[in-house]
PDB file of N, CA and C in Angstrom:
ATOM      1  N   UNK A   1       4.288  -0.851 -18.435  1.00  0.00           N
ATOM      2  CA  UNK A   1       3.460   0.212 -17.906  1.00  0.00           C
ATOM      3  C   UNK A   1       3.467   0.121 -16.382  1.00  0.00           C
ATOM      4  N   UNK A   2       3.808   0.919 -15.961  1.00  0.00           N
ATOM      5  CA  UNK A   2       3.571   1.247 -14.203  1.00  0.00           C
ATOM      6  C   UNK A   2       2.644   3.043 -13.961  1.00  0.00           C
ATOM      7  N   UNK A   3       2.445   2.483 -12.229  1.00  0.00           N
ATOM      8  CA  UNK A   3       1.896   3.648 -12.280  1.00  0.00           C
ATOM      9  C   UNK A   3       2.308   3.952 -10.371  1.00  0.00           C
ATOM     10  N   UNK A   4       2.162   5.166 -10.192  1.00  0.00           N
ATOM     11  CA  UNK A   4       2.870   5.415  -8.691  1.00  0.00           C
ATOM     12  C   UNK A   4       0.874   5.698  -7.971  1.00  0.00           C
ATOM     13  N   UNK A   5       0.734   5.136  -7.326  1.00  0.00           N
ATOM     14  CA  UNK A   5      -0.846   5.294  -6.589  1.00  0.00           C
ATOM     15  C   UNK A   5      -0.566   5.148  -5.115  1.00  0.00           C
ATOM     16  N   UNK A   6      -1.551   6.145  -4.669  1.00  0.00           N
ATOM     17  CA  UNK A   6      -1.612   6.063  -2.693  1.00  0.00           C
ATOM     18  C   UNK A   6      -2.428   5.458  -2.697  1.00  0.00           C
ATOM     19  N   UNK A   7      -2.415   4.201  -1.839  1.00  0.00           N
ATOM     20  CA  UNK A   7      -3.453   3.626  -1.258  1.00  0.00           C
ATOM     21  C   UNK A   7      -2.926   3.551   0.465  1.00  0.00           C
ATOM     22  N   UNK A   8      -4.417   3.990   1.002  1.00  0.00           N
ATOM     23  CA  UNK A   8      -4.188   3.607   2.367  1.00  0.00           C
ATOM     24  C   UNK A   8      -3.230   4.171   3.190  1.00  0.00           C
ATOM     25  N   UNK A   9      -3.180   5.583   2.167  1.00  0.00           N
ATOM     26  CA  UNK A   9      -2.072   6.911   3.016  1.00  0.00           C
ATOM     27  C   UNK A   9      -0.740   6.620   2.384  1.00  0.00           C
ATOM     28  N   UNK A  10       0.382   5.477   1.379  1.00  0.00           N
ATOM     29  CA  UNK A  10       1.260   5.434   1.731  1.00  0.00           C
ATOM     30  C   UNK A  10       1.070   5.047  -0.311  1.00  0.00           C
ATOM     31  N   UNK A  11       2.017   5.747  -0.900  1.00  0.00           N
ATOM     32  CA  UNK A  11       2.434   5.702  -2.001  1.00  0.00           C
ATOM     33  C   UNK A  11       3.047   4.444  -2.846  1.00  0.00           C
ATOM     34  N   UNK A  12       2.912   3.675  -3.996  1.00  0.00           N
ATOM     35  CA  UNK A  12       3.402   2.471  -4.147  1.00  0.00           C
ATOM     36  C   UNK A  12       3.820   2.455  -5.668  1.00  0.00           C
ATOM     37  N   UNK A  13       4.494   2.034  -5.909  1.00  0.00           N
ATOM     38  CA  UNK A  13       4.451   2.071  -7.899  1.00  0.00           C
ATOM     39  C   UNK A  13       4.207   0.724  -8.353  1.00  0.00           C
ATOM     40  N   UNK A  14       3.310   0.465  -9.090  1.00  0.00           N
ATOM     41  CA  UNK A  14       2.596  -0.959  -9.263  1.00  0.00           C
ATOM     42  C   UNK A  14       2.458  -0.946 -11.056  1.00  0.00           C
ATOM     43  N   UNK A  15       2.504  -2.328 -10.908  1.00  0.00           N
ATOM     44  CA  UNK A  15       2.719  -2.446 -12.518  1.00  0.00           C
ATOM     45  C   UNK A  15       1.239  -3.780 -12.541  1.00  0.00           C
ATOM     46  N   UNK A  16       1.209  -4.183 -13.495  1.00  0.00           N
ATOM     47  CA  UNK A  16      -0.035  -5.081 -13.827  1.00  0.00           C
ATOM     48  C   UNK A  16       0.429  -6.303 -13.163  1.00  0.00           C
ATOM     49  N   UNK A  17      -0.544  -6.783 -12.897  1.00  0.00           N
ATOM     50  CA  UNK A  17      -0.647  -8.077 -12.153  1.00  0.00           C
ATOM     51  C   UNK A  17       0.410  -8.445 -10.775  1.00  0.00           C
ATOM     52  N   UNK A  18       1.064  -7.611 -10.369  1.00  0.00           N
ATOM     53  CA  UNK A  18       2.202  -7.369  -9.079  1.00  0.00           C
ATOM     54  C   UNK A  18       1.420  -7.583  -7.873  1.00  0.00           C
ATOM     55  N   UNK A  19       1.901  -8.030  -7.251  1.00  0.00           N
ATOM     56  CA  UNK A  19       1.145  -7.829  -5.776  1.00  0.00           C
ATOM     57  C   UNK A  19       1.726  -7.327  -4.453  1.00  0.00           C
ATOM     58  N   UNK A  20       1.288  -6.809  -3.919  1.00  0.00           N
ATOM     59  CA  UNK A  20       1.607  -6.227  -2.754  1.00  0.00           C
ATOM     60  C   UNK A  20       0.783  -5.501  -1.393  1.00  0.00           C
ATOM     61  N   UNK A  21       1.459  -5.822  -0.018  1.00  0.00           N
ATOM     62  CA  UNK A  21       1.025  -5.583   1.033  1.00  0.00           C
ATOM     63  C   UNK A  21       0.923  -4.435   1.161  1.00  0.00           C
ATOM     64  N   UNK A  22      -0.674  -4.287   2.040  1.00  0.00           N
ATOM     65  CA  UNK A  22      -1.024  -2.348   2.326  1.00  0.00           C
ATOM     66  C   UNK A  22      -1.379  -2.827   3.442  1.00  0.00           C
ATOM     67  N   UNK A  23      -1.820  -1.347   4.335  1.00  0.00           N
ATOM     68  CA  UNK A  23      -2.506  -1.393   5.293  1.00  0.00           C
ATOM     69  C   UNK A  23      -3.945  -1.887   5.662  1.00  0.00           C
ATOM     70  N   UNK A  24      -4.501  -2.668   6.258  1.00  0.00           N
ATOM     71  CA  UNK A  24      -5.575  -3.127   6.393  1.00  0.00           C
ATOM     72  C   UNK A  24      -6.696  -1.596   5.578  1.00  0.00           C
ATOM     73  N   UNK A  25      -7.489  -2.825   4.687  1.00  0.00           N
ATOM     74  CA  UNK A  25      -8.610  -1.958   3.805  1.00  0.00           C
ATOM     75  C   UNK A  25      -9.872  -2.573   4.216  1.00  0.00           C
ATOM     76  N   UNK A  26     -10.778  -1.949   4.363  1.00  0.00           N
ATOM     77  CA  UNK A  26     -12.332  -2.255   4.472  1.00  0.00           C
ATOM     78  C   UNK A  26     -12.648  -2.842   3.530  1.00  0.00           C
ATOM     79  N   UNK A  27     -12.376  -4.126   3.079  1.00  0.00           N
ATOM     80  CA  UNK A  27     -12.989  -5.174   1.982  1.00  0.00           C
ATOM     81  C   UNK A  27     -13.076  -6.383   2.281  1.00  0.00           C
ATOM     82  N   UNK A  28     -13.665  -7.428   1.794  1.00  0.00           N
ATOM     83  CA  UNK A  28     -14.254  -8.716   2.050  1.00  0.00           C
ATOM     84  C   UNK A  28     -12.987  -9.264   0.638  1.00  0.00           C
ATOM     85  N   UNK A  29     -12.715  -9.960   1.247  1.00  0.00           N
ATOM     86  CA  UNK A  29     -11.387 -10.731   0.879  1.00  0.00           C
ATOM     87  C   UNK A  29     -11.806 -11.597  -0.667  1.00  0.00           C
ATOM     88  N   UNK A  30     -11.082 -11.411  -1.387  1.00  0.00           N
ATOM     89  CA  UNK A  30     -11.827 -11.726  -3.303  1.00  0.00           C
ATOM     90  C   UNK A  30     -12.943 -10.391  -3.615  1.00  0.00           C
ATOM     91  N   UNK A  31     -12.672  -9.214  -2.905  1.00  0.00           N
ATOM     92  CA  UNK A  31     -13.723  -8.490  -3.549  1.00  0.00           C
ATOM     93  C   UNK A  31     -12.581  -7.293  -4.541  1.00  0.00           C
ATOM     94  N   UNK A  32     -13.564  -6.683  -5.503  1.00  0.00           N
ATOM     95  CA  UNK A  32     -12.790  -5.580  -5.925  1.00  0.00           C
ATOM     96  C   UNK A  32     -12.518  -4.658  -5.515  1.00  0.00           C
ATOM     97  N   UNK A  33     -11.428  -3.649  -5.491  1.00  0.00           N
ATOM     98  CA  UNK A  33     -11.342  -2.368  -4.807  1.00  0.00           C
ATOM     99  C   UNK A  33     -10.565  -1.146  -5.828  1.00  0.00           C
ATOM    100  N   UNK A  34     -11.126  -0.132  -5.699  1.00  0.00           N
ATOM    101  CA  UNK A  34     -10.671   0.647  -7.148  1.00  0.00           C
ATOM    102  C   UNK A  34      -9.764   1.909  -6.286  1.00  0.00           C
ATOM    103  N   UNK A  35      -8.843   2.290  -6.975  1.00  0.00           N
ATOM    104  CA  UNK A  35      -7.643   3.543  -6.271  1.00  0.00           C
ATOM    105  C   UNK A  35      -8.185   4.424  -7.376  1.00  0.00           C
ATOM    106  N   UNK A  36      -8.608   6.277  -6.806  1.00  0.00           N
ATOM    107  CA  UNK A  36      -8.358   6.602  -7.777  1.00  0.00           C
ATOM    108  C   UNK A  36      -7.263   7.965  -7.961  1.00  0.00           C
ATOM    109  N   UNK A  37      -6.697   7.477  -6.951  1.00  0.00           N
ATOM    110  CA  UNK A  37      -5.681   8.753  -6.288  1.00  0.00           C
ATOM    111  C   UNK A  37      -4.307   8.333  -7.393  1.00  0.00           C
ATOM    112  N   UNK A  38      -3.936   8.396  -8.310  1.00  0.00           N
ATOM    113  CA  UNK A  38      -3.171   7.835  -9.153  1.00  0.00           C
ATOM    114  C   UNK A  38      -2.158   9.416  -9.467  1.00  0.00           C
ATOM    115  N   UNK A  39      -0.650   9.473  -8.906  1.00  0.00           N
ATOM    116  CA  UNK A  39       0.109  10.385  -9.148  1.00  0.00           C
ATOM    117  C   UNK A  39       0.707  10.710 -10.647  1.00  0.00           C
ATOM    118  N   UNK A  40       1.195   9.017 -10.770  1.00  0.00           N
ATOM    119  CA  UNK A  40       1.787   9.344 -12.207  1.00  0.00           C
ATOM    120  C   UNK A  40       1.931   8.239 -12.909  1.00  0.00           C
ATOM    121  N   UNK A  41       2.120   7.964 -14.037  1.00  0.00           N
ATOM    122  CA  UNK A  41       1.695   6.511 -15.254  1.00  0.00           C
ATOM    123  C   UNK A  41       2.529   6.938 -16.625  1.00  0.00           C
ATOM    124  N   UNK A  42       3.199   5.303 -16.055  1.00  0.00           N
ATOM    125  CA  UNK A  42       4.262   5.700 -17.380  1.00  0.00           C
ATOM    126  C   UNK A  42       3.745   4.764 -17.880  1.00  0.00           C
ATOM    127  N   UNK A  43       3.586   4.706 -19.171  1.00  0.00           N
ATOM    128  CA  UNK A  43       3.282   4.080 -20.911  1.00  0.00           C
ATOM    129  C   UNK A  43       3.564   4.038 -22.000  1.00  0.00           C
ATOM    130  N   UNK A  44       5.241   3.077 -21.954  1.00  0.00           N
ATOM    131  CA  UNK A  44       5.916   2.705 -22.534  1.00  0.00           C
ATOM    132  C   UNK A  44       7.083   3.983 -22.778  1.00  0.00           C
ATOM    133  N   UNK A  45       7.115   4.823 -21.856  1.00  0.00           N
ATOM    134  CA  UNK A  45       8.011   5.995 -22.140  1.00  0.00           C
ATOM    135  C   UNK A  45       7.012   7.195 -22.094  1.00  0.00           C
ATOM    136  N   UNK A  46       5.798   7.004 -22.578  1.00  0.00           N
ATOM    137  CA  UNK A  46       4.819   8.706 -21.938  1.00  0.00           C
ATOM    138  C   UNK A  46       4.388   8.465 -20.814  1.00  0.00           C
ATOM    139  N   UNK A  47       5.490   9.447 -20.143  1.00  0.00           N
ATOM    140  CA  UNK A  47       5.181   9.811 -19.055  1.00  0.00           C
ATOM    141  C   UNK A  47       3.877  10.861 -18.615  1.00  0.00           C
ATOM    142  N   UNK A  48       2.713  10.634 -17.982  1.00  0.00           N
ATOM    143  CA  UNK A  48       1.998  11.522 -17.412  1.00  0.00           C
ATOM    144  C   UNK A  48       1.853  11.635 -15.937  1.00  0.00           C
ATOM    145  N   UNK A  49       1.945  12.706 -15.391  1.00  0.00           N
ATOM    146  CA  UNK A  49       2.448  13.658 -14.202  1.00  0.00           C
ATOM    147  C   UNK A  49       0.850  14.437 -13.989  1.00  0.00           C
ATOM    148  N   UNK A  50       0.695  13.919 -12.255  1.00  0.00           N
ATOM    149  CA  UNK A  50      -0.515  14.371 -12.247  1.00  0.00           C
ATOM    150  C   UNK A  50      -0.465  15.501 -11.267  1.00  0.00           C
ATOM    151  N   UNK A  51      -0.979  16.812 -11.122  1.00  0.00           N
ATOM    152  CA  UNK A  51      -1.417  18.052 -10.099  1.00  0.00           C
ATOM    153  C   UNK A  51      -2.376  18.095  -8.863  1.00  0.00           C
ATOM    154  N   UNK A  52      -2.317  17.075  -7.871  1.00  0.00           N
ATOM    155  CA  UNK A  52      -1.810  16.297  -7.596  1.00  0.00           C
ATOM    156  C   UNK A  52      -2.344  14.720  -8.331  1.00  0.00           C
ATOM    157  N   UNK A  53      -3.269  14.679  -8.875  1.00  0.00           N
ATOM    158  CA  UNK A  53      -3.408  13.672  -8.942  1.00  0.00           C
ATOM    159  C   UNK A  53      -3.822  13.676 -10.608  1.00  0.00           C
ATOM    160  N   UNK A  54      -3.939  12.407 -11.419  1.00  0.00           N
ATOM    161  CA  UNK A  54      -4.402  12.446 -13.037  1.00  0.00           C
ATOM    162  C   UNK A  54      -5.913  12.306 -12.514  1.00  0.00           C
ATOM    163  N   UNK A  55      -6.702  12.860 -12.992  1.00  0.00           N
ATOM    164  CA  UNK A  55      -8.576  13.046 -13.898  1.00  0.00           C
ATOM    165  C   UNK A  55      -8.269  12.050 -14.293  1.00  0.00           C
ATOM    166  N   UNK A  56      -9.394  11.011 -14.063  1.00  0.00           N
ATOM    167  CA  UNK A  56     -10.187   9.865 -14.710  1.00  0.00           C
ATOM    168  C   UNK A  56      -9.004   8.501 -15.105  1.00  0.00           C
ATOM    169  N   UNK A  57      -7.920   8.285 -13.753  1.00  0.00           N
ATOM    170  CA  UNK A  57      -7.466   7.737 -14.180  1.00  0.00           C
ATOM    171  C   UNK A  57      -7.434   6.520 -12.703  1.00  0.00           C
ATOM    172  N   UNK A  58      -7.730   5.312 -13.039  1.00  0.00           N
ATOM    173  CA  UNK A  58      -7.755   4.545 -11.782  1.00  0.00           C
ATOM    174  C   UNK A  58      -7.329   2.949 -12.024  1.00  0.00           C
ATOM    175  N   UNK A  59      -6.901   2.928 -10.498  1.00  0.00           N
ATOM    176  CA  UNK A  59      -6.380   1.306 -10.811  1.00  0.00           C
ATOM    177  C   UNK A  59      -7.287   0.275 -10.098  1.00  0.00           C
ATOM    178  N   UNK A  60      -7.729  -1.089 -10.870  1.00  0.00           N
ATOM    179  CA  UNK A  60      -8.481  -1.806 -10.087  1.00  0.00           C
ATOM    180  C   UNK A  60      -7.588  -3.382  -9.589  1.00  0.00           C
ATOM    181  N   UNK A  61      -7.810  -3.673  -8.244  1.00  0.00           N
ATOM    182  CA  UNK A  61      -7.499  -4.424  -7.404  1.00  0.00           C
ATOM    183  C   UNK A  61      -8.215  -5.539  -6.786  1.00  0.00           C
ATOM    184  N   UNK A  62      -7.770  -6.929  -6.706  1.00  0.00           N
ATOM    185  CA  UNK A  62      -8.431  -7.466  -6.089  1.00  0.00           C
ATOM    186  C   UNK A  62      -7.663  -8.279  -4.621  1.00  0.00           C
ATOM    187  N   UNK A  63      -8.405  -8.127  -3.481  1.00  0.00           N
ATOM    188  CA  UNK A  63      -8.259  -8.590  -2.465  1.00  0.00           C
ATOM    189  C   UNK A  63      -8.088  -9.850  -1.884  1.00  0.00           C
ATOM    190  N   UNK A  64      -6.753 -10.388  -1.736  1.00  0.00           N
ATOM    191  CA  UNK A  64      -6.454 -11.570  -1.839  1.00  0.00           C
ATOM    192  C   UNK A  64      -6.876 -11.876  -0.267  1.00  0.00           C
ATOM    193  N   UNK A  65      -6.378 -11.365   0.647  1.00  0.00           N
ATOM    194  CA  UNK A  65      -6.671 -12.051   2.060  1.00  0.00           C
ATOM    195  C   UNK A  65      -5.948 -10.948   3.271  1.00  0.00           C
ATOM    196  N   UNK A  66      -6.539 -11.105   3.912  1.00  0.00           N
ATOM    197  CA  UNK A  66      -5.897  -9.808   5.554  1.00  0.00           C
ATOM    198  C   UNK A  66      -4.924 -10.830   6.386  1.00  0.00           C
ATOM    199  N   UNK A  67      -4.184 -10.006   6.800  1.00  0.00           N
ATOM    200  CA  UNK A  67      -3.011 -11.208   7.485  1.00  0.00           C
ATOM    201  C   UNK A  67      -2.472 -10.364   8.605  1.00  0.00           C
ATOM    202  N   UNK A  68      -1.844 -10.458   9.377  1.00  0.00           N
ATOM    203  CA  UNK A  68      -0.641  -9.401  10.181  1.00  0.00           C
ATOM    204  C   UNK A  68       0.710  -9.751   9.925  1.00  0.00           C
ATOM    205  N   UNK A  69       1.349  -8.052  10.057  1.00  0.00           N
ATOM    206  CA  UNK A  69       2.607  -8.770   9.604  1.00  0.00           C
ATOM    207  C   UNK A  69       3.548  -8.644  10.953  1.00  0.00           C
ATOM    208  N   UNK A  70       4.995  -8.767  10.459  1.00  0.00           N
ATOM    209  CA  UNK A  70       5.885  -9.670  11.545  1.00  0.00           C
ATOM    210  C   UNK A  70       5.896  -8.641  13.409  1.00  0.00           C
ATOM    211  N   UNK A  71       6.208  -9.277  13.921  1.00  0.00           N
ATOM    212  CA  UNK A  71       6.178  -8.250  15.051  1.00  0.00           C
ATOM    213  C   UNK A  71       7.483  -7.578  14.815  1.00  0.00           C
ATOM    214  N   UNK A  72       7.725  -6.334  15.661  1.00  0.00           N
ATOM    215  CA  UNK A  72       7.952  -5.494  15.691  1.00  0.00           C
ATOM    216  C   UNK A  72       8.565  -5.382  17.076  1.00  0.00           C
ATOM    217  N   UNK A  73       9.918  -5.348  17.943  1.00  0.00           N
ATOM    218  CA  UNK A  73       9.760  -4.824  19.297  1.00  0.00           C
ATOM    219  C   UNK A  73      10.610  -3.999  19.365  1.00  0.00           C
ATOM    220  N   UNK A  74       9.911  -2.981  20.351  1.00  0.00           N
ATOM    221  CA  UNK A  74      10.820  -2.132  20.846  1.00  0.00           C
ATOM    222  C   UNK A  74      11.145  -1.765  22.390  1.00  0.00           C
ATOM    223  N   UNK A  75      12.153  -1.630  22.204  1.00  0.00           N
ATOM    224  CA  UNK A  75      12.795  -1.520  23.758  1.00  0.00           C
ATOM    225  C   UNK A  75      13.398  -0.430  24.439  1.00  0.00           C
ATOM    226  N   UNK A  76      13.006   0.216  25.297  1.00  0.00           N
ATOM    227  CA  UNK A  76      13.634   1.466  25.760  1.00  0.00           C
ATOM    228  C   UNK A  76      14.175   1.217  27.119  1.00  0.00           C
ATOM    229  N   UNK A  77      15.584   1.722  27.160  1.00  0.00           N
ATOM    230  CA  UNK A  77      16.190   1.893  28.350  1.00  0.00           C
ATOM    231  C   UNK A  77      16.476   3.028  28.605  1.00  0.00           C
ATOM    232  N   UNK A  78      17.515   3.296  30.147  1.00  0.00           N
ATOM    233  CA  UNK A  78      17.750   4.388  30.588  1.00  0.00           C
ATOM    234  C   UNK A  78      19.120   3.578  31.350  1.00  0.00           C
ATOM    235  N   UNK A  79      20.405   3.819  31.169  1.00  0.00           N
ATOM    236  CA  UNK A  79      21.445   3.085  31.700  1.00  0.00           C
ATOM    237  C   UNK A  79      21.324   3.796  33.218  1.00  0.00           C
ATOM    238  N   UNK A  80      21.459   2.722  34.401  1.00  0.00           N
ATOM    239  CA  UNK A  80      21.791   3.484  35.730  1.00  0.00           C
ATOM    240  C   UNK A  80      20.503   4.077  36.105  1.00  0.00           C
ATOM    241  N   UNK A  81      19.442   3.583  35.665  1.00  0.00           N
ATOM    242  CA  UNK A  81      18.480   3.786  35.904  1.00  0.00           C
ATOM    243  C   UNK A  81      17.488   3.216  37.028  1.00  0.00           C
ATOM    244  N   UNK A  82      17.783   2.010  36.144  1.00  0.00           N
ATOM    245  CA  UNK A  82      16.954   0.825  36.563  1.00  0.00           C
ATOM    246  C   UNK A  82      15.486   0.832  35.560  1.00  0.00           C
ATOM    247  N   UNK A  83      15.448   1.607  34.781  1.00  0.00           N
ATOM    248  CA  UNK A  83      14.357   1.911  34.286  1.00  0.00           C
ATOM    249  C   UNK A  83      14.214   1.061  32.694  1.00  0.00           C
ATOM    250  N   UNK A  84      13.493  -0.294  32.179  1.00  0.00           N
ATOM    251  CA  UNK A  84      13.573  -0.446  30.995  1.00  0.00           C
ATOM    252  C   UNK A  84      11.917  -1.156  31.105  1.00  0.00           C
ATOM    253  N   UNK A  85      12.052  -0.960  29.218  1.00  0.00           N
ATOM    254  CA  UNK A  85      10.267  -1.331  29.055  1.00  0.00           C
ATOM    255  C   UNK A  85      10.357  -1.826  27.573  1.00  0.00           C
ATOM    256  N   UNK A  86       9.313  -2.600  27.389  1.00  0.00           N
ATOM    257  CA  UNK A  86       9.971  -3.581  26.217  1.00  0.00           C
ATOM    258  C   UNK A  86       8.136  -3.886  26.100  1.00  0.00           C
ATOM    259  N   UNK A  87       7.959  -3.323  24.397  1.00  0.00           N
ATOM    260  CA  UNK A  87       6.524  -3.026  23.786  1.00  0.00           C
ATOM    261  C   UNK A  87       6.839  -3.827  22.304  1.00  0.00           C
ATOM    262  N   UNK A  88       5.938  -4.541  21.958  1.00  0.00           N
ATOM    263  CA  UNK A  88       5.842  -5.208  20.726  1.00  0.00           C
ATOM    264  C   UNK A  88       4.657  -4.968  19.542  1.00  0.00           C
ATOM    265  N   UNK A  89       4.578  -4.737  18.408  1.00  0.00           N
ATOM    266  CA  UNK A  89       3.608  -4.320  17.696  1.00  0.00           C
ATOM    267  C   UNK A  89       3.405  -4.829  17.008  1.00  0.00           C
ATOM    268  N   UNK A  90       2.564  -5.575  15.878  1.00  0.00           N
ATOM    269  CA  UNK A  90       2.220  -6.119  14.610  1.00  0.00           C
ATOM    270  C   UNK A  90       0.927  -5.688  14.058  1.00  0.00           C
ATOM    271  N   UNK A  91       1.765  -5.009  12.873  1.00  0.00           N
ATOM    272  CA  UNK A  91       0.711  -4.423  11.548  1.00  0.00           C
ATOM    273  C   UNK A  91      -0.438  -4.611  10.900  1.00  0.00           C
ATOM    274  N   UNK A  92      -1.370  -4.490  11.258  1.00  0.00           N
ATOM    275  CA  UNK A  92      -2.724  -5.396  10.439  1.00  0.00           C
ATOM    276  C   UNK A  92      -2.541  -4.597   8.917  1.00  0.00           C
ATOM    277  N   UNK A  93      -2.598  -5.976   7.940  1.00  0.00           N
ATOM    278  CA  UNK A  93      -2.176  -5.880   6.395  1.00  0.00           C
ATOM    279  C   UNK A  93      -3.431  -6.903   5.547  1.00  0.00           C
ATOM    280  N   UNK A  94      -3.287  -5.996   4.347  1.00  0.00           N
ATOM    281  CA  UNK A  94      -4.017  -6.263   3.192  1.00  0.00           C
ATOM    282  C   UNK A  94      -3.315  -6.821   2.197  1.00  0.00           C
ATOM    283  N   UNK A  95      -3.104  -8.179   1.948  1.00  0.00           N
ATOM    284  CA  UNK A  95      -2.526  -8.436   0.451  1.00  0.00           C
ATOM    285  C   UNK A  95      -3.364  -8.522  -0.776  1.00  0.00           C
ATOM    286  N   UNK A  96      -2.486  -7.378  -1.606  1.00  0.00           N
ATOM    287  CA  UNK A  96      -3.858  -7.280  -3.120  1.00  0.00           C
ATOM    288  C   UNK A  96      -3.021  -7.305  -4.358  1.00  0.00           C
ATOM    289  N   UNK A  97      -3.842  -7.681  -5.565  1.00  0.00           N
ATOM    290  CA  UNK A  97      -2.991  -7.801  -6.785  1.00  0.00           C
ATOM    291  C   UNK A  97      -3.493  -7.445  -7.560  1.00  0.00           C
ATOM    292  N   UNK A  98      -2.944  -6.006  -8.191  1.00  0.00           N
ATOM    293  CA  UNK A  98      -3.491  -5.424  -9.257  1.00  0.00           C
ATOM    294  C   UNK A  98      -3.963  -6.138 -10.595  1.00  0.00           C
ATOM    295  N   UNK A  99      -4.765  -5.797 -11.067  1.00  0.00           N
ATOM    296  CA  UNK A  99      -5.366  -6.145 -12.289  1.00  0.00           C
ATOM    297  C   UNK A  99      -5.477  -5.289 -13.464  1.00  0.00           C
ATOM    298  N   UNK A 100      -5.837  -3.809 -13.425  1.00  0.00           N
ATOM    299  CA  UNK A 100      -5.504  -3.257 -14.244  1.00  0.00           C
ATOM    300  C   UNK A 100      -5.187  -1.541 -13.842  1.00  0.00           C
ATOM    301  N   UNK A 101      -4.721  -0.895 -14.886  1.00  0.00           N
ATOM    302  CA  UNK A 101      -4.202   0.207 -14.771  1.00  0.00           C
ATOM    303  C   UNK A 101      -4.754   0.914 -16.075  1.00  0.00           C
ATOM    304  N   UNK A 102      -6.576   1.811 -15.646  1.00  0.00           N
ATOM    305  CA  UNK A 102      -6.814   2.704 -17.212  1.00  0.00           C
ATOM    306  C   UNK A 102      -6.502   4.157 -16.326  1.00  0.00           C
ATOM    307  N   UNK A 103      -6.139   4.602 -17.830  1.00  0.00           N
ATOM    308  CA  UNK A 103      -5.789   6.176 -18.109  1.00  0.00           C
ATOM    309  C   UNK A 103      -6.662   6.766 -18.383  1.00  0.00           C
TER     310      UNK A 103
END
């Protein structure tokens, strides 16, 4: 059983007990957090397809720990310029691991 859910603006397909990095979430780290934006859920071959989203169908999560992830740099030049600039970024992230998936 999987299911395709947005969390945190950005779409994911998650199956039971999987874990994976999102964007920093407003939760206290071991707490629960419920999605109920759930697109589509396959079960065992029935497929259900939601407009945009399935009625009464949600996944619950628990919040393992906030971390940042790797940096990021970017560098812009201009050849013959003389002109360069060099900016670095790192992601504030949520690691969570689903627990269940009701329909």
């Amino acid at each position: 059983m999987y299911a395709i859910v947005e969390i945190a603006g950005q779409q994911f397909k998650i199956e039971k007990e999987s874990k994976l990095f999102v964007h920093r979430l407003k939760a206290e780290e071991g707490s629960q957090v419920k999605f109920d934006r759930v697109m589509l859920v396959d079960n065992d071959g029935t497929v259900k397809v939601g407009a945009p989203t399935i009625k009464g169908a949600e996944v619950t999560a628990t919040v393992l720990h906030h971390l940042k992830g790797d940096k990021v740099l970017v560098f812009k030049k201009k050849k013959r310029k003389g002109y360069q600039k060099m900016n670095g970024h790192r992601q504030y992230l949520t690691s969570i691991q689903i627990n269940d998936i009701a329909i």
